[in-house]
C-alpha atoms as a PDB file:
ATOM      1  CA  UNK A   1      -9.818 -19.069   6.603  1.00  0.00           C
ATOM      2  CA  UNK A   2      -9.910 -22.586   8.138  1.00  0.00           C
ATOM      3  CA  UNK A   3     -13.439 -23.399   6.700  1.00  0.00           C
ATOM      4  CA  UNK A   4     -11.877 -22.299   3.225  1.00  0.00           C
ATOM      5  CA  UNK A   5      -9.473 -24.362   3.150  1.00  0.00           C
ATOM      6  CA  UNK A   6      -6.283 -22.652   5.331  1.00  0.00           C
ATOM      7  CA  UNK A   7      -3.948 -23.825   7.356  1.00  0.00           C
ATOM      8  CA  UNK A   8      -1.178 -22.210   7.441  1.00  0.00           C
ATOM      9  CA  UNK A   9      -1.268 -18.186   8.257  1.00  0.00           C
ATOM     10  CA  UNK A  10       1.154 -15.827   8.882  1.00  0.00           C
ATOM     11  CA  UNK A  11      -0.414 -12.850  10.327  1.00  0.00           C
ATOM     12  CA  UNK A  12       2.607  -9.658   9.452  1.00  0.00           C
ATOM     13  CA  UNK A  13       1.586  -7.547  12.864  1.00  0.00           C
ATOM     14  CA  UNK A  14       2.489  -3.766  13.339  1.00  0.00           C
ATOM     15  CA  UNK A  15       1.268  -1.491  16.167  1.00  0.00           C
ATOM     16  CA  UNK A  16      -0.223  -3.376  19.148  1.00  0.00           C
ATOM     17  CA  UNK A  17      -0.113  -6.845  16.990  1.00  0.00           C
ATOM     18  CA  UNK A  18       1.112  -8.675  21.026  1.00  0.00           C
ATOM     19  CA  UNK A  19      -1.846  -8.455  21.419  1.00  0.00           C
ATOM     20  CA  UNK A  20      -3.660 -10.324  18.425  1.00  0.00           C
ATOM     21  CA  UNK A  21      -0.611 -12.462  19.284  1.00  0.00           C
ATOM     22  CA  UNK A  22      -1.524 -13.017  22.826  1.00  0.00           C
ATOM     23  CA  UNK A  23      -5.147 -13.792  21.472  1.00  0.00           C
ATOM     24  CA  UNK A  24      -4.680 -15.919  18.509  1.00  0.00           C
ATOM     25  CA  UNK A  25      -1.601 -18.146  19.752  1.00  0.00           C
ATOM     26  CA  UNK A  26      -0.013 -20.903  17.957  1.00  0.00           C
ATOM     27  CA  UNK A  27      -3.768 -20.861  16.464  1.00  0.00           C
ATOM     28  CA  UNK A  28      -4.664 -24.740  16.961  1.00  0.00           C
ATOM     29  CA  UNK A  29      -7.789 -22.984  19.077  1.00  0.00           C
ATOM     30  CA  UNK A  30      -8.852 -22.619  15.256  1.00  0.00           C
ATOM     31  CA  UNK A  31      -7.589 -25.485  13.278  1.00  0.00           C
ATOM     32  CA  UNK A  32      -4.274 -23.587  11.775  1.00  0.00           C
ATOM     33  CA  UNK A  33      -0.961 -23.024  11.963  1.00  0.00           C
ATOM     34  CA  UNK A  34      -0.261 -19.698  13.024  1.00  0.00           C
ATOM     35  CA  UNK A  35       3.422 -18.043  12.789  1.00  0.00           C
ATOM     36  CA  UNK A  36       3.842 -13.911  13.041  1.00  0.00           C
ATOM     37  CA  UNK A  37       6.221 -11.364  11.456  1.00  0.00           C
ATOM     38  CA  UNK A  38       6.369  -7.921  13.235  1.00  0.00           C
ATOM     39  CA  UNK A  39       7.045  -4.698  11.981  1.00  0.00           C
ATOM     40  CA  UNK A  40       9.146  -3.908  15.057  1.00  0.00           C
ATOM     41  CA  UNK A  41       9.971  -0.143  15.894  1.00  0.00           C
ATOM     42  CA  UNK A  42       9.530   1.363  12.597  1.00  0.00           C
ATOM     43  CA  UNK A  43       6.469   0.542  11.103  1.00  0.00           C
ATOM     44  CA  UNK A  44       7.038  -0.658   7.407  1.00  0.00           C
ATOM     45  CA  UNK A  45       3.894  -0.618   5.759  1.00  0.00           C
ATOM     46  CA  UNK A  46       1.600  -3.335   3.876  1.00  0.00           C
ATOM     47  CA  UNK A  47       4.187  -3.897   1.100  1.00  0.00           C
ATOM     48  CA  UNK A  48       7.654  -3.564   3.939  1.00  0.00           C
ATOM     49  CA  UNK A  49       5.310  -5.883   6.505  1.00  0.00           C
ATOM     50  CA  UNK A  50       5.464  -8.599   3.818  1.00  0.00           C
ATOM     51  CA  UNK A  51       8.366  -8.317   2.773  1.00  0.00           C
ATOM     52  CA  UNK A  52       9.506  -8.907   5.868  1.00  0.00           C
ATOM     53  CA  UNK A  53       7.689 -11.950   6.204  1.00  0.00           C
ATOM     54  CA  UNK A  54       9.466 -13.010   3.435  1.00  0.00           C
ATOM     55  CA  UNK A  55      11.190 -16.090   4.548  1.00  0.00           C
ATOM     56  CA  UNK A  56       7.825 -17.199   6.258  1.00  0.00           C
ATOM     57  CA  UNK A  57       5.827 -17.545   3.080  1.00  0.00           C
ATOM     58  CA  UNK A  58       6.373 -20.225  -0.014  1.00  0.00           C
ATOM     59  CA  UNK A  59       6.956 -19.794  -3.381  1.00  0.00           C
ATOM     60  CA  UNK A  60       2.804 -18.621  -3.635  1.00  0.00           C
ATOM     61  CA  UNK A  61       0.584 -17.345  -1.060  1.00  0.00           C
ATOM     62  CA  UNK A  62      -2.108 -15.450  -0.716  1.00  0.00           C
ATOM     63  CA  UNK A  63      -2.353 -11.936   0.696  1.00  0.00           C
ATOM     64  CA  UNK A  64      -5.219 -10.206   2.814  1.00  0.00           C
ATOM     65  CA  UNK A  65      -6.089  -7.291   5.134  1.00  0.00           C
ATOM     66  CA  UNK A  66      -6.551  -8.089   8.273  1.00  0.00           C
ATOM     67  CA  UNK A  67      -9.385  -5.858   8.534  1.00  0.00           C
ATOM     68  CA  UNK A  68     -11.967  -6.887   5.944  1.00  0.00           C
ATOM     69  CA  UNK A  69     -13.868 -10.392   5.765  1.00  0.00           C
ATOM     70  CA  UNK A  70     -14.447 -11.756   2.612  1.00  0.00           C
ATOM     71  CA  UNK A  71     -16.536 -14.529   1.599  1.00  0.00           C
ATOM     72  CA  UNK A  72     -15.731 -16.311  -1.966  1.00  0.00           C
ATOM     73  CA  UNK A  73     -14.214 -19.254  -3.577  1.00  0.00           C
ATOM     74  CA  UNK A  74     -10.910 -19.365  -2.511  1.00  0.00           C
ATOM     75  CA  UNK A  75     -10.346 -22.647  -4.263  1.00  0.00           C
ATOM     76  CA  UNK A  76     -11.661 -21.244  -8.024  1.00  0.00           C
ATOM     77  CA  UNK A  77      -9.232 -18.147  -7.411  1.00  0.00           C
ATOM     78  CA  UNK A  78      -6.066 -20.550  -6.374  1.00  0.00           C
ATOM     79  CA  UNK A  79      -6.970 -22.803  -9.494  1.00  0.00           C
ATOM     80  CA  UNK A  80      -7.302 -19.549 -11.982  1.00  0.00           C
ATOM     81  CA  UNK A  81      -3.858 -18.132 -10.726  1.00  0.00           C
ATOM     82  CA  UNK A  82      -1.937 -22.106 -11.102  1.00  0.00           C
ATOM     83  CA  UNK A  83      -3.877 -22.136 -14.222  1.00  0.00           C
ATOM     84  CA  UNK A  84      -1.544 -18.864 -15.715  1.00  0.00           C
ATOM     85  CA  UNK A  85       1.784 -18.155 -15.911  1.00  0.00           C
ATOM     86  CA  UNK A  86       1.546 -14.349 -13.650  1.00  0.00           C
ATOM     87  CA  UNK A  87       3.415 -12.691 -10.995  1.00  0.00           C
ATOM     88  CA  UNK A  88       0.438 -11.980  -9.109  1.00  0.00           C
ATOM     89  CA  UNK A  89      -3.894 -11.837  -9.076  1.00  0.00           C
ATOM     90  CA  UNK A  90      -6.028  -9.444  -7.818  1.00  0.00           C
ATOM     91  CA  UNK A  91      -9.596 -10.379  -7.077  1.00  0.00           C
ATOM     92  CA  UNK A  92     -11.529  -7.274  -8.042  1.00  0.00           C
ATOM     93  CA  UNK A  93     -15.489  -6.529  -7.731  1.00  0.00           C
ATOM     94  CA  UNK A  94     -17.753  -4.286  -9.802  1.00  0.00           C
ATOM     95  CA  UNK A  95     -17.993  -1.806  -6.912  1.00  0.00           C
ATOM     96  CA  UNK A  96     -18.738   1.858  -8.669  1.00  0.00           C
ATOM     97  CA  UNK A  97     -17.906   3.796  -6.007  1.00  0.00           C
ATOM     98  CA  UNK A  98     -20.416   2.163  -3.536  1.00  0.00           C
ATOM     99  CA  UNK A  99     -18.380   0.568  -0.500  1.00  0.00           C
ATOM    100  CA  UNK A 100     -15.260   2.667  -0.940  1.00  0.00           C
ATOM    101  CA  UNK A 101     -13.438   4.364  -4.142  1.00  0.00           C
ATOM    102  CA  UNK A 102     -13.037   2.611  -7.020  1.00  0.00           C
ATOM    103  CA  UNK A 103      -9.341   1.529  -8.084  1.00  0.00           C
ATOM    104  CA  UNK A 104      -9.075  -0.537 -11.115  1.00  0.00           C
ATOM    105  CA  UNK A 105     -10.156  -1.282 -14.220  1.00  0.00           C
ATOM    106  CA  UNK A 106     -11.457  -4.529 -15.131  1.00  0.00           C
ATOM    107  CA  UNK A 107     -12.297  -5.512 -18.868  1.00  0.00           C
ATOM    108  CA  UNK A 108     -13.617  -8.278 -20.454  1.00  0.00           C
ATOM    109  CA  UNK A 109     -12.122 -10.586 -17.763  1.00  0.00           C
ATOM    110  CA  UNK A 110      -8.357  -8.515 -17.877  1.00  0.00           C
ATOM    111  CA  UNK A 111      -7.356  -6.452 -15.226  1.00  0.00           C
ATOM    112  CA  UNK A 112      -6.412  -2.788 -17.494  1.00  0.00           C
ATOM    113  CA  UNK A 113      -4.935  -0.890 -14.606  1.00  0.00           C
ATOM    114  CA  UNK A 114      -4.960   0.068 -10.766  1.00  0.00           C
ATOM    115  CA  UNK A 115      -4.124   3.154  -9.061  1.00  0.00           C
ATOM    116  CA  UNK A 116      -5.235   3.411  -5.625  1.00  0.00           C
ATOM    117  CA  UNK A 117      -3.443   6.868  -5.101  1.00  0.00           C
ATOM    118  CA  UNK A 118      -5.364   8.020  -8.445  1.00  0.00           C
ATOM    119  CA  UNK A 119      -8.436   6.860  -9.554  1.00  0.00           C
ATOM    120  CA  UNK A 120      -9.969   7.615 -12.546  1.00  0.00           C
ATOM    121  CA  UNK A 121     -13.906   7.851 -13.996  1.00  0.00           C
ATOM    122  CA  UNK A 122     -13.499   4.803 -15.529  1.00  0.00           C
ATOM    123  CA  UNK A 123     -12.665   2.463 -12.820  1.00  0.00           C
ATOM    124  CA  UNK A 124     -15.718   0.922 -11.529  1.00  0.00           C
ATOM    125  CA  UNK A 125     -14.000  -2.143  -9.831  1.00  0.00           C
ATOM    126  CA  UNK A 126     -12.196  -2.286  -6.813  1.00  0.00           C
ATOM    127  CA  UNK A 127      -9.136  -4.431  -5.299  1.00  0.00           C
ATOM    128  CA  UNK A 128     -11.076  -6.315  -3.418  1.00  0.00           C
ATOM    129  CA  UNK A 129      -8.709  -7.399  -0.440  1.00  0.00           C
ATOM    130  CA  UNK A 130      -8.210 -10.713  -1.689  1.00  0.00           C
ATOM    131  CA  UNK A 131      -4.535 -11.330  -3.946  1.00  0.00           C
ATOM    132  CA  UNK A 132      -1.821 -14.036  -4.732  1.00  0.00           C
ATOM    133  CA  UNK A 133       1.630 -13.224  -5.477  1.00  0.00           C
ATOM    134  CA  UNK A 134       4.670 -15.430  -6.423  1.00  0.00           C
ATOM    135  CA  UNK A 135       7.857 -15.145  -4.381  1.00  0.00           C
ATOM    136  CA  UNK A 136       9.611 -13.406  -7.358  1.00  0.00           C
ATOM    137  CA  UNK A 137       7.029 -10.718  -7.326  1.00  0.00           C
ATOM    138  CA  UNK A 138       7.231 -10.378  -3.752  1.00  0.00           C
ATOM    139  CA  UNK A 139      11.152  -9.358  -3.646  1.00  0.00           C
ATOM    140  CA  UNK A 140      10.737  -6.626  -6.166  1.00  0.00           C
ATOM    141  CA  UNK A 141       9.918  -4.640  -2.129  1.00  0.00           C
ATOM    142  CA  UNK A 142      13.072  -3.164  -0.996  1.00  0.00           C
ATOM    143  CA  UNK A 143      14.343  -5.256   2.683  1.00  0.00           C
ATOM    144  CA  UNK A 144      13.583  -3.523   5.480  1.00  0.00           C
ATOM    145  CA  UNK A 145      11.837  -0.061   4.166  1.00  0.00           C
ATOM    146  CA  UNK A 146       8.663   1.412   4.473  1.00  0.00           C
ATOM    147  CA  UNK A 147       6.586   0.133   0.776  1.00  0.00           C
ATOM    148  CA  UNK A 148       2.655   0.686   0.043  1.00  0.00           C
ATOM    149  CA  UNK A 149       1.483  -2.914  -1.415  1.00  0.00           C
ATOM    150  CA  UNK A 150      -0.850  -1.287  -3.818  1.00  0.00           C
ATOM    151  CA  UNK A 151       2.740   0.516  -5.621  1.00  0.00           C
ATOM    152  CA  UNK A 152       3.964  -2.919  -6.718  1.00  0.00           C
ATOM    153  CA  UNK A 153       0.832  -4.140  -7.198  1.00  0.00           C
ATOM    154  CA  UNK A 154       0.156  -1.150  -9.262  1.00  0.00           C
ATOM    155  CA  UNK A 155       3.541  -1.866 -11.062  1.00  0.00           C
ATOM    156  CA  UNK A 156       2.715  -5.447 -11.404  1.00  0.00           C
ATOM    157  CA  UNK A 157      -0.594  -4.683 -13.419  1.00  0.00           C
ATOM    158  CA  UNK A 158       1.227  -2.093 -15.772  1.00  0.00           C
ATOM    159  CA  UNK A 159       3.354  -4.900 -16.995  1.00  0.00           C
ATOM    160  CA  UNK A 160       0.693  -7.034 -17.588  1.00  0.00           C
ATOM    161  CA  UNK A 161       2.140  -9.589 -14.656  1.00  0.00           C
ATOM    162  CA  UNK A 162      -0.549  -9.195 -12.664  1.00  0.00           C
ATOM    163  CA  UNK A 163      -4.185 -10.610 -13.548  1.00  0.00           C
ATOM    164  CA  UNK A 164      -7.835  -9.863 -12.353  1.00  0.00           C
ATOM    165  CA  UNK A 165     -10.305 -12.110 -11.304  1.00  0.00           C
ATOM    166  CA  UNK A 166     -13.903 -10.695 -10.667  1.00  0.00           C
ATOM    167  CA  UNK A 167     -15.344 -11.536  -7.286  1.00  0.00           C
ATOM    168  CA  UNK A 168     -19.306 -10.995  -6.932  1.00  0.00           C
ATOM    169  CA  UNK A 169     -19.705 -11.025  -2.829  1.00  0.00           C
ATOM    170  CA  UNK A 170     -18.962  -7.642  -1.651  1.00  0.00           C
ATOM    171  CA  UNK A 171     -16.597  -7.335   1.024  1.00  0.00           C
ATOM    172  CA  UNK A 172     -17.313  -6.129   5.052  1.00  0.00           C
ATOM    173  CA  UNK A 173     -13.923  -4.052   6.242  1.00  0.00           C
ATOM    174  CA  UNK A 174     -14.357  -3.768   9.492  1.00  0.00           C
ATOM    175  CA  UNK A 175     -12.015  -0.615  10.183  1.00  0.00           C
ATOM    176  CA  UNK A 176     -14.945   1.519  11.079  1.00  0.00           C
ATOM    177  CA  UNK A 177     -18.345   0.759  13.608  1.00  0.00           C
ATOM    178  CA  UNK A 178     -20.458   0.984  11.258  1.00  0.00           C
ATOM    179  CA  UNK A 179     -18.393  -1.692   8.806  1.00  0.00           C
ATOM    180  CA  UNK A 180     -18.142  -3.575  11.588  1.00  0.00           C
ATOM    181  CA  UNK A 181     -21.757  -3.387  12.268  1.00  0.00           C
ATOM    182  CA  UNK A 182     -22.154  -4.399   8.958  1.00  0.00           C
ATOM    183  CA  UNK A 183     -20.156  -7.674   8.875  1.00  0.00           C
ATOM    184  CA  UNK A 184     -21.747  -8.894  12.141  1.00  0.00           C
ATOM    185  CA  UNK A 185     -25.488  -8.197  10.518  1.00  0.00           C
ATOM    186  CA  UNK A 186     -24.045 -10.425   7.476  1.00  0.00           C
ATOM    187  CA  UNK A 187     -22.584 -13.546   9.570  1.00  0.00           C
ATOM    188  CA  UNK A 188     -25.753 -13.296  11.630  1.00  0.00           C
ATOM    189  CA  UNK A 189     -27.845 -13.889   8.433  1.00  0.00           C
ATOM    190  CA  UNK A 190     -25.577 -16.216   7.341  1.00  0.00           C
ATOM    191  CA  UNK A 191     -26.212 -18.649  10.403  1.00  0.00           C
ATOM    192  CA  UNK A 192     -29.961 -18.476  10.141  1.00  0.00           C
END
């Protein structure tokens, strides 16, 4: 994140997240500002975790899994969302069903819909892992309950407040041996 331009993250931590905590630190180890929200006993989900998190975060930010790496233009994505007067963006790539299911359809540079619960034939792209959201989008989440990110984000895109921007580096999640196999074959490469 620092060599893309971060520096300022706030990681939202559930389940064992003391000890990324312990780990990362204030994060100066790695040129940023680090802050944490946790979950506490109840586990609130990706949408609940950052809603919690709420006072942490301006009146933008970005939003991304903790468990996938993913290589783009950060910069060209934060210009294209200033650039448009939207709630949110979601970076999508033309995945067809090759790194994991499908979830959105993308066309002629407009995000049509997303439905992670229920994909459909024609969705070949996928939410890549990679989104901005305003602050006004972000309290739509109910304080304090358990809320799936990709049900406002899927709420965001039927209004049309929510656009796309198409991504062409695939994405290495890491929630998995082999994925993280992958990633660490990809940054190997990447330093030769």
């Amino acid at each position: 994140l620092r060599r893309k331009g971060s520096r300022r993250v706030v990681l939202c931590l559930g389940y064992l997240g003391e000890q990324v905590a312990a780990h990362v630190g204030d994060g100066a180890t790695y040129g940023l500002d680090v802050t944490y929200s946790f979950d506490g006993a109840r586990l609130l989900g990706t949408g609940g975790a950052l809603r919690r998190a709420a006072d942490l975060l301006g009146d933008a930010f970005w939003v991304l899994y903790g468990d996938s790496y993913l290589d783009f233009d950060y910069g060209a994505v934060w210009a294209y969302f200033t650039a448009h007067n939207a709630l949110g963006l979601m970076t999508v790539l033309c995945n067809e069903g090759r790194w994991d299911r499908s979830n959105a359809v993308f066309h002629r540079g407009r995000l049509v819909s997303y439905d992670k619960h229920r994909p459909t034939p024609e969705m070949r792209h996928i939410d890549y892992g990679a989104a901005l959201l305003g602050r006004s989008a972000l309290l739509r989440i109910p304080p304090d309950q358990p809320y799936d990110l990709a049900d406002l984000y899927a709420e965001l895109v039927g209004e049309g407040e929510m656009i796309g921007y198409e991504v062409t580096q695939r994405f290495y999640e890491i929630g998995s041996l082999a994925g993280l196999k992958e990633m660490e074959d990809y940054l190997r490469s990447e330093q030769l």
